[in-house]
PDB file of N, CA and C in Angstrom:
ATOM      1  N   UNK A   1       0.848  -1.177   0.000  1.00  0.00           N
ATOM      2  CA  UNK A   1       0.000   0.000   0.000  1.00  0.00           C
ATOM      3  C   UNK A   1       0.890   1.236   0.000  1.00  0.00           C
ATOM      4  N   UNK A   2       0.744   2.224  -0.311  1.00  0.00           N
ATOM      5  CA  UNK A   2       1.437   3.681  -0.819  1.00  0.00           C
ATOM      6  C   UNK A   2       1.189   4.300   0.126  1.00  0.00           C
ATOM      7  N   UNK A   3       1.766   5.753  -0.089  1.00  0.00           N
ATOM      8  CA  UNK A   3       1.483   6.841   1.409  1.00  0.00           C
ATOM      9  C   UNK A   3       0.186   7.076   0.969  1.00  0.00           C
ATOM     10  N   UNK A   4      -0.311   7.448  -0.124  1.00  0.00           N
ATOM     11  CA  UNK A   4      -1.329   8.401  -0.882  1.00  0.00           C
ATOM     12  C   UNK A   4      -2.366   7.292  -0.348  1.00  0.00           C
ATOM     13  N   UNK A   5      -2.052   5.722  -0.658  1.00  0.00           N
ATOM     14  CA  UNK A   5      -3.491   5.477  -0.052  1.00  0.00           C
ATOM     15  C   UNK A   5      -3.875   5.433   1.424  1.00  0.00           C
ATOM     16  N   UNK A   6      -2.821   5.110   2.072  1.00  0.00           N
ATOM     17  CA  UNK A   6      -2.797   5.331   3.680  1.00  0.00           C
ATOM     18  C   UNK A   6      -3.375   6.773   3.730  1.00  0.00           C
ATOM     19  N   UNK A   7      -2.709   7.867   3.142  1.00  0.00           N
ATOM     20  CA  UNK A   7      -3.525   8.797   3.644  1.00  0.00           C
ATOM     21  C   UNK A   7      -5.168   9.350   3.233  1.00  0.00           C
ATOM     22  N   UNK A   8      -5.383   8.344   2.540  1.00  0.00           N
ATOM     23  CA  UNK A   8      -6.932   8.003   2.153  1.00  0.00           C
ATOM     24  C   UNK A   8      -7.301   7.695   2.434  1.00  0.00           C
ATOM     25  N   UNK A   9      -7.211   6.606   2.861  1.00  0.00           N
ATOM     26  CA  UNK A   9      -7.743   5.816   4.225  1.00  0.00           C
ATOM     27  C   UNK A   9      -7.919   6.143   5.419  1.00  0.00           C
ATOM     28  N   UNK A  10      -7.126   7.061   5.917  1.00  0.00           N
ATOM     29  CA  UNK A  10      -7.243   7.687   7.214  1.00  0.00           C
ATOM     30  C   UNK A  10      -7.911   9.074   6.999  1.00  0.00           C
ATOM     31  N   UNK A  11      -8.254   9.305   5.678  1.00  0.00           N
ATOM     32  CA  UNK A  11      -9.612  10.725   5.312  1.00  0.00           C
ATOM     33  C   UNK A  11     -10.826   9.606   5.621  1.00  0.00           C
ATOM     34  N   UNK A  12     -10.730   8.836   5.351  1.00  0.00           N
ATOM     35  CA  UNK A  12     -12.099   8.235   4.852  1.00  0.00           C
ATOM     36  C   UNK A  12     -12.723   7.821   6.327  1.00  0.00           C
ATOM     37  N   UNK A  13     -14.040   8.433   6.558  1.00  0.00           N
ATOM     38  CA  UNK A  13     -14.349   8.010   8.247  1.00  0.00           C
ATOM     39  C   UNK A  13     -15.264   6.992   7.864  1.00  0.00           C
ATOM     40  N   UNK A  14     -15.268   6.074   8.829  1.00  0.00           N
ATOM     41  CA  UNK A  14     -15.668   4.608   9.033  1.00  0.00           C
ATOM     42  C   UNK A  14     -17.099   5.065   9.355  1.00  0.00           C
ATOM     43  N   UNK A  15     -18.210   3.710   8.748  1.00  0.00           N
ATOM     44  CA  UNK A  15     -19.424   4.022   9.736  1.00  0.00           C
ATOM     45  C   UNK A  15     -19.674   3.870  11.035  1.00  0.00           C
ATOM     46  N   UNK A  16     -20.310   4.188  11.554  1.00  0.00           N
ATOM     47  CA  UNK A  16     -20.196   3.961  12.986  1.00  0.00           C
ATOM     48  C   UNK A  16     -21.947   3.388  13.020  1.00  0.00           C
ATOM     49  N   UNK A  17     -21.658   2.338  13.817  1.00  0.00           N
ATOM     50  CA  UNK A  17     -23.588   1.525  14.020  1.00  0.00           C
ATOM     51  C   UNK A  17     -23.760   2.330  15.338  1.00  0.00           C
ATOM     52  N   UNK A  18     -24.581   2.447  15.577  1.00  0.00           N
ATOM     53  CA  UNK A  18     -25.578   2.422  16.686  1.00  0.00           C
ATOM     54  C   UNK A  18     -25.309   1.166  17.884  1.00  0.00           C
ATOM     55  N   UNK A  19     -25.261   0.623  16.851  1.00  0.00           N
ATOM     56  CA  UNK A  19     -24.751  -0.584  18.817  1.00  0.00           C
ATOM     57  C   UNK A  19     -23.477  -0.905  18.817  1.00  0.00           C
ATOM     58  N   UNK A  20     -22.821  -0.331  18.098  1.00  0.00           N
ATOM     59  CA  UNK A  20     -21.155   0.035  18.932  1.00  0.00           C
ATOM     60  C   UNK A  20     -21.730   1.551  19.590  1.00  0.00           C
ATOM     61  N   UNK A  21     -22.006   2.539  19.249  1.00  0.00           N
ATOM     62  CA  UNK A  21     -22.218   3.686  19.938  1.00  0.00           C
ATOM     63  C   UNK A  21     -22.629   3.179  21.348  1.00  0.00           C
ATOM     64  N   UNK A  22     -23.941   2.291  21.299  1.00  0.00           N
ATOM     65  CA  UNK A  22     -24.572   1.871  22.193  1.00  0.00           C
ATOM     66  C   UNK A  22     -23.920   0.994  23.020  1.00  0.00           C
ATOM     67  N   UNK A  23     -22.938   0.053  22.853  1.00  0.00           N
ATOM     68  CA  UNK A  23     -21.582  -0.730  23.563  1.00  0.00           C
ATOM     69  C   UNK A  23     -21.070   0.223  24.231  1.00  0.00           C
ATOM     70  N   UNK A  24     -20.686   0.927  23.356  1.00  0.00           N
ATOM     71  CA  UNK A  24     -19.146   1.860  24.414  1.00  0.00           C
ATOM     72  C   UNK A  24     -19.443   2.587  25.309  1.00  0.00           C
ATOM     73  N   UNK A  25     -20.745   3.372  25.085  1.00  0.00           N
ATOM     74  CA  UNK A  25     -21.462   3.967  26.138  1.00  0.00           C
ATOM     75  C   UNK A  25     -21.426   3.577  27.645  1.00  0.00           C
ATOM     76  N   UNK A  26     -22.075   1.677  27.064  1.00  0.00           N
ATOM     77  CA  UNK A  26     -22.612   0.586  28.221  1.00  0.00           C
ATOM     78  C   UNK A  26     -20.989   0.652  28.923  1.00  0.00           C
ATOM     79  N   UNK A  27     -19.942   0.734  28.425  1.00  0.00           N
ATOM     80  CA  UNK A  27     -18.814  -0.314  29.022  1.00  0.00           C
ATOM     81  C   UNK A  27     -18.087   0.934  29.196  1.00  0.00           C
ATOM     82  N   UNK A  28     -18.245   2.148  28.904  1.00  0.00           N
ATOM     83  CA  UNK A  28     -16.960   3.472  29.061  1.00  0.00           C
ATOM     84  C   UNK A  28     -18.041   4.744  29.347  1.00  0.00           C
ATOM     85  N   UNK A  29     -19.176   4.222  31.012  1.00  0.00           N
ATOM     86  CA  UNK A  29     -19.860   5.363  30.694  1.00  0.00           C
ATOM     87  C   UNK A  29     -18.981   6.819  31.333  1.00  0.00           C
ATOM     88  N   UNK A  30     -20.116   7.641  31.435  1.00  0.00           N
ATOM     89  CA  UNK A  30     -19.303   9.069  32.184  1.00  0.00           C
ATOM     90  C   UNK A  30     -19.292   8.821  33.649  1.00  0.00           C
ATOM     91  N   UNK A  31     -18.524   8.854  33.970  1.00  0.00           N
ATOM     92  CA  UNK A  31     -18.284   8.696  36.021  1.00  0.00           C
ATOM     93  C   UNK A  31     -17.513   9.759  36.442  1.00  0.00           C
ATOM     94  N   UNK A  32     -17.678  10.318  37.579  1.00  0.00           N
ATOM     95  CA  UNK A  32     -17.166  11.525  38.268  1.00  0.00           C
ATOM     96  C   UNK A  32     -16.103  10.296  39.049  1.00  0.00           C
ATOM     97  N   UNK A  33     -14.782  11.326  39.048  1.00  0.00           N
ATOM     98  CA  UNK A  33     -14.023  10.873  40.024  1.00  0.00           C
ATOM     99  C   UNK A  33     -14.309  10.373  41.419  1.00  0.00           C
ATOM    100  N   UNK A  34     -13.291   9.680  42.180  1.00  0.00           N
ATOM    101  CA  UNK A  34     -13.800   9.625  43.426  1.00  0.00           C
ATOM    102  C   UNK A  34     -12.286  10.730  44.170  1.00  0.00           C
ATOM    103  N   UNK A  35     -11.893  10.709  45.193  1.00  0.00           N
ATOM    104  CA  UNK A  35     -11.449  11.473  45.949  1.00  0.00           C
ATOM    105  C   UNK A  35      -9.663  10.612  45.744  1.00  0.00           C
ATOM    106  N   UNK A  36      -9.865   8.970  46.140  1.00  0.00           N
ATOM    107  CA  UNK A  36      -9.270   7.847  45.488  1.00  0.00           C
ATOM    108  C   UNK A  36      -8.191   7.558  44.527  1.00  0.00           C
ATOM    109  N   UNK A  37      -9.034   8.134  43.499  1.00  0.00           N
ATOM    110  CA  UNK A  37      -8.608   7.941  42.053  1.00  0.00           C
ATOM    111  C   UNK A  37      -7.262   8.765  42.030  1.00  0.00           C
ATOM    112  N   UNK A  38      -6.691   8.510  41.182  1.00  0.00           N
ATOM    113  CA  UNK A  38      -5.056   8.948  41.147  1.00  0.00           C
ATOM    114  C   UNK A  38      -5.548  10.134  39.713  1.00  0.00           C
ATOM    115  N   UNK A  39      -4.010  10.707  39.817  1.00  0.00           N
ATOM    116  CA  UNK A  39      -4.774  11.565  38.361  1.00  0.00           C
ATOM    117  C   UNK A  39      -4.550  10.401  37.287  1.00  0.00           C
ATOM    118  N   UNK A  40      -3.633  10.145  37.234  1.00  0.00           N
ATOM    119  CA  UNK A  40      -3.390   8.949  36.252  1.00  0.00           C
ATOM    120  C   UNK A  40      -4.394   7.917  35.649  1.00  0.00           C
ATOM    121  N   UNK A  41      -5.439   7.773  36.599  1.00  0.00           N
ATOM    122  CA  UNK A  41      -6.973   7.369  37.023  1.00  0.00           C
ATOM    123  C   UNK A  41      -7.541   7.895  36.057  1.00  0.00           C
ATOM    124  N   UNK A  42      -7.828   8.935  36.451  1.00  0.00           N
ATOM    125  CA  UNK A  42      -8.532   9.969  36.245  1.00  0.00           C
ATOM    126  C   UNK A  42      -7.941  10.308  34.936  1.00  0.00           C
ATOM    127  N   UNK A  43      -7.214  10.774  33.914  1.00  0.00           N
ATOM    128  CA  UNK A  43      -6.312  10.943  32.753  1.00  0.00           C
ATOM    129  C   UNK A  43      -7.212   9.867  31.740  1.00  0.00           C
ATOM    130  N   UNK A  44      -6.694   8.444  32.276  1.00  0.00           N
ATOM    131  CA  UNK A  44      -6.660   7.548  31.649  1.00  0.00           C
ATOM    132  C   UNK A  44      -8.184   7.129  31.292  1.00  0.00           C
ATOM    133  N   UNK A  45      -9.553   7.370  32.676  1.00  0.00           N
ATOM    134  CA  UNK A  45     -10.731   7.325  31.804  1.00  0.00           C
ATOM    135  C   UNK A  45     -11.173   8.251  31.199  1.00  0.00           C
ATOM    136  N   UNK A  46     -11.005   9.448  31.494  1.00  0.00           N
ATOM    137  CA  UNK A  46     -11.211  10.291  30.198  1.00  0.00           C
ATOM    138  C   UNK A  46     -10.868  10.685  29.109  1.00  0.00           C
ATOM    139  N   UNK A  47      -9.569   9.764  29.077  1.00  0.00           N
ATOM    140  CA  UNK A  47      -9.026   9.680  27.174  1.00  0.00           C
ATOM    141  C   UNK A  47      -9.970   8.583  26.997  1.00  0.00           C
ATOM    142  N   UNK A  48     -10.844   7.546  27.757  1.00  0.00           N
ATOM    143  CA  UNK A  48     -11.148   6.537  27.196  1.00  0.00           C
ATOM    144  C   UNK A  48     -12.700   7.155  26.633  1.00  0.00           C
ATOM    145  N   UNK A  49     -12.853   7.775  27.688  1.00  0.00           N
ATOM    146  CA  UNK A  49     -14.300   8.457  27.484  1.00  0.00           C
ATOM    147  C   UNK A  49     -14.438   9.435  26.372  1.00  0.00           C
ATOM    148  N   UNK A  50     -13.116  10.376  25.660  1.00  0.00           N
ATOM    149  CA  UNK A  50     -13.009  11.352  24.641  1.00  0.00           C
ATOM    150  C   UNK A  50     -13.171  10.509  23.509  1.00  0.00           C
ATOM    151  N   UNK A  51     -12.385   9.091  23.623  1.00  0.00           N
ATOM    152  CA  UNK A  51     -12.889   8.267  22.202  1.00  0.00           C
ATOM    153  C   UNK A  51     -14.146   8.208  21.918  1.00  0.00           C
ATOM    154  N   UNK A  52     -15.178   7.440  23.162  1.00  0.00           N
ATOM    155  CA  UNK A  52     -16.628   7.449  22.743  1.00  0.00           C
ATOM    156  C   UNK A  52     -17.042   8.697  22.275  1.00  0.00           C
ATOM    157  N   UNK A  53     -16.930   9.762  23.226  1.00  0.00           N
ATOM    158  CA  UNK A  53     -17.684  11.060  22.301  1.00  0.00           C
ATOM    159  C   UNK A  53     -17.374  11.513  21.416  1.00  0.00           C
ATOM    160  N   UNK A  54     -16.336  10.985  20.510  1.00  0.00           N
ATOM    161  CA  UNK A  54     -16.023  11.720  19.533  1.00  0.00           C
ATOM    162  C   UNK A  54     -16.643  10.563  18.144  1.00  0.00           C
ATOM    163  N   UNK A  55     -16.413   9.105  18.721  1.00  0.00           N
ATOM    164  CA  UNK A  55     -17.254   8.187  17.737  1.00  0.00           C
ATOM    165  C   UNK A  55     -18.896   8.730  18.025  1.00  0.00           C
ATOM    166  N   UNK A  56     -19.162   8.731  18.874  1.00  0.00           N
ATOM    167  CA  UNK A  56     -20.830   9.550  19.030  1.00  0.00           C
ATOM    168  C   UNK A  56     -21.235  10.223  18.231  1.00  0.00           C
ATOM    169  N   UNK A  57     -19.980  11.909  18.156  1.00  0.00           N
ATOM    170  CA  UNK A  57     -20.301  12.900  17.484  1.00  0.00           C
ATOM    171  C   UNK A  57     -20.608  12.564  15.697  1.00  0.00           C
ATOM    172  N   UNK A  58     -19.114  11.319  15.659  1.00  0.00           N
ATOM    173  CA  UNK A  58     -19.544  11.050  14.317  1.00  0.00           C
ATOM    174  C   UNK A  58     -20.474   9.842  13.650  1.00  0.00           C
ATOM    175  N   UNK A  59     -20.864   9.625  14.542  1.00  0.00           N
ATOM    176  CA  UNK A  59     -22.032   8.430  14.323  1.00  0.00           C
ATOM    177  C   UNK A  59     -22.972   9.742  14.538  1.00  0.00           C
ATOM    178  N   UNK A  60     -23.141  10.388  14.917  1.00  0.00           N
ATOM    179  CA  UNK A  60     -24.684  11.402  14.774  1.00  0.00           C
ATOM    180  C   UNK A  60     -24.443  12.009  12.707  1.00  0.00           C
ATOM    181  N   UNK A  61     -23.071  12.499  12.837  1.00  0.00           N
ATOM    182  CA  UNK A  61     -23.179  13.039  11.575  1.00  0.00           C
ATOM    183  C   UNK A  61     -23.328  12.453  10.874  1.00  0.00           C
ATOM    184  N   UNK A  62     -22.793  11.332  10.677  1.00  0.00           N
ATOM    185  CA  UNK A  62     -22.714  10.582   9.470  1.00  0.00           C
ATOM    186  C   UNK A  62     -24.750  10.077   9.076  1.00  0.00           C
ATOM    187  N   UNK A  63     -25.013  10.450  10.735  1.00  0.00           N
ATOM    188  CA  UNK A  63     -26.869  10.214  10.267  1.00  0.00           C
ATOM    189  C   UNK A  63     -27.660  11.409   9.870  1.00  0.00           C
ATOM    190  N   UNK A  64     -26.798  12.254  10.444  1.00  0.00           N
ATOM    191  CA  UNK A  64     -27.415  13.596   9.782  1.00  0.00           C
ATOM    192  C   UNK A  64     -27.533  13.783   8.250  1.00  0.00           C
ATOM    193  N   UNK A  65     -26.193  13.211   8.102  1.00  0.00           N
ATOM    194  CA  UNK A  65     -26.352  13.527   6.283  1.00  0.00           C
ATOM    195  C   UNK A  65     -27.116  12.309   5.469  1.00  0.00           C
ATOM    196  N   UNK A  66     -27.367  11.643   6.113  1.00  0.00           N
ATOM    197  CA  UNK A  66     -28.433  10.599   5.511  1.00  0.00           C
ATOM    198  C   UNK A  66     -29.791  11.443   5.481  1.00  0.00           C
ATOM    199  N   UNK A  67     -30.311  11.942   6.331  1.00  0.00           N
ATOM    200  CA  UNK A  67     -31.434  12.665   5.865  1.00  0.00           C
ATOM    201  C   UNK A  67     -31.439  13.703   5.620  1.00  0.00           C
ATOM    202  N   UNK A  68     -30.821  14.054   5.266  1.00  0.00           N
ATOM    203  CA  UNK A  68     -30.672  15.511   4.125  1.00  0.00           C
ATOM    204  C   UNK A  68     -30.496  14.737   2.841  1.00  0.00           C
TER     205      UNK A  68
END
């Protein structure tokens, strides 16, 4: 594979279903720290949690432009 298509491939956004949206949600929901938690803790689920919302954001768009 070439650079040109690698970097086509990584333009090209994946679909996103509804029940992966609906998985990651179930298994990476939003939780408030506890007092406990280390920052490192704390760091580490909310990079996990920035993935889901950002597959979210684009699982909404990618439905938006279906009905338009």
């Amino acid at each position: 594979m070439s650079d040109t298509d690698n970097e086509r491939l990584l333009e090209k956004k994946p679909a996103i279903s509804a029940e992966l949206v609906q998985w990651l949600d179930k298994n990476f929901p939003v939780v408030s720290p506890s007092f406990q938690d280390t920052e490192r803790e704390i760091f580490y689920c909310v990079g996990q949690r920035s993935v889901v919302d950002h597959l979210h954001s684009l699982f909404k768009e990618q439905n938006d432009h279906l009905t338009e």
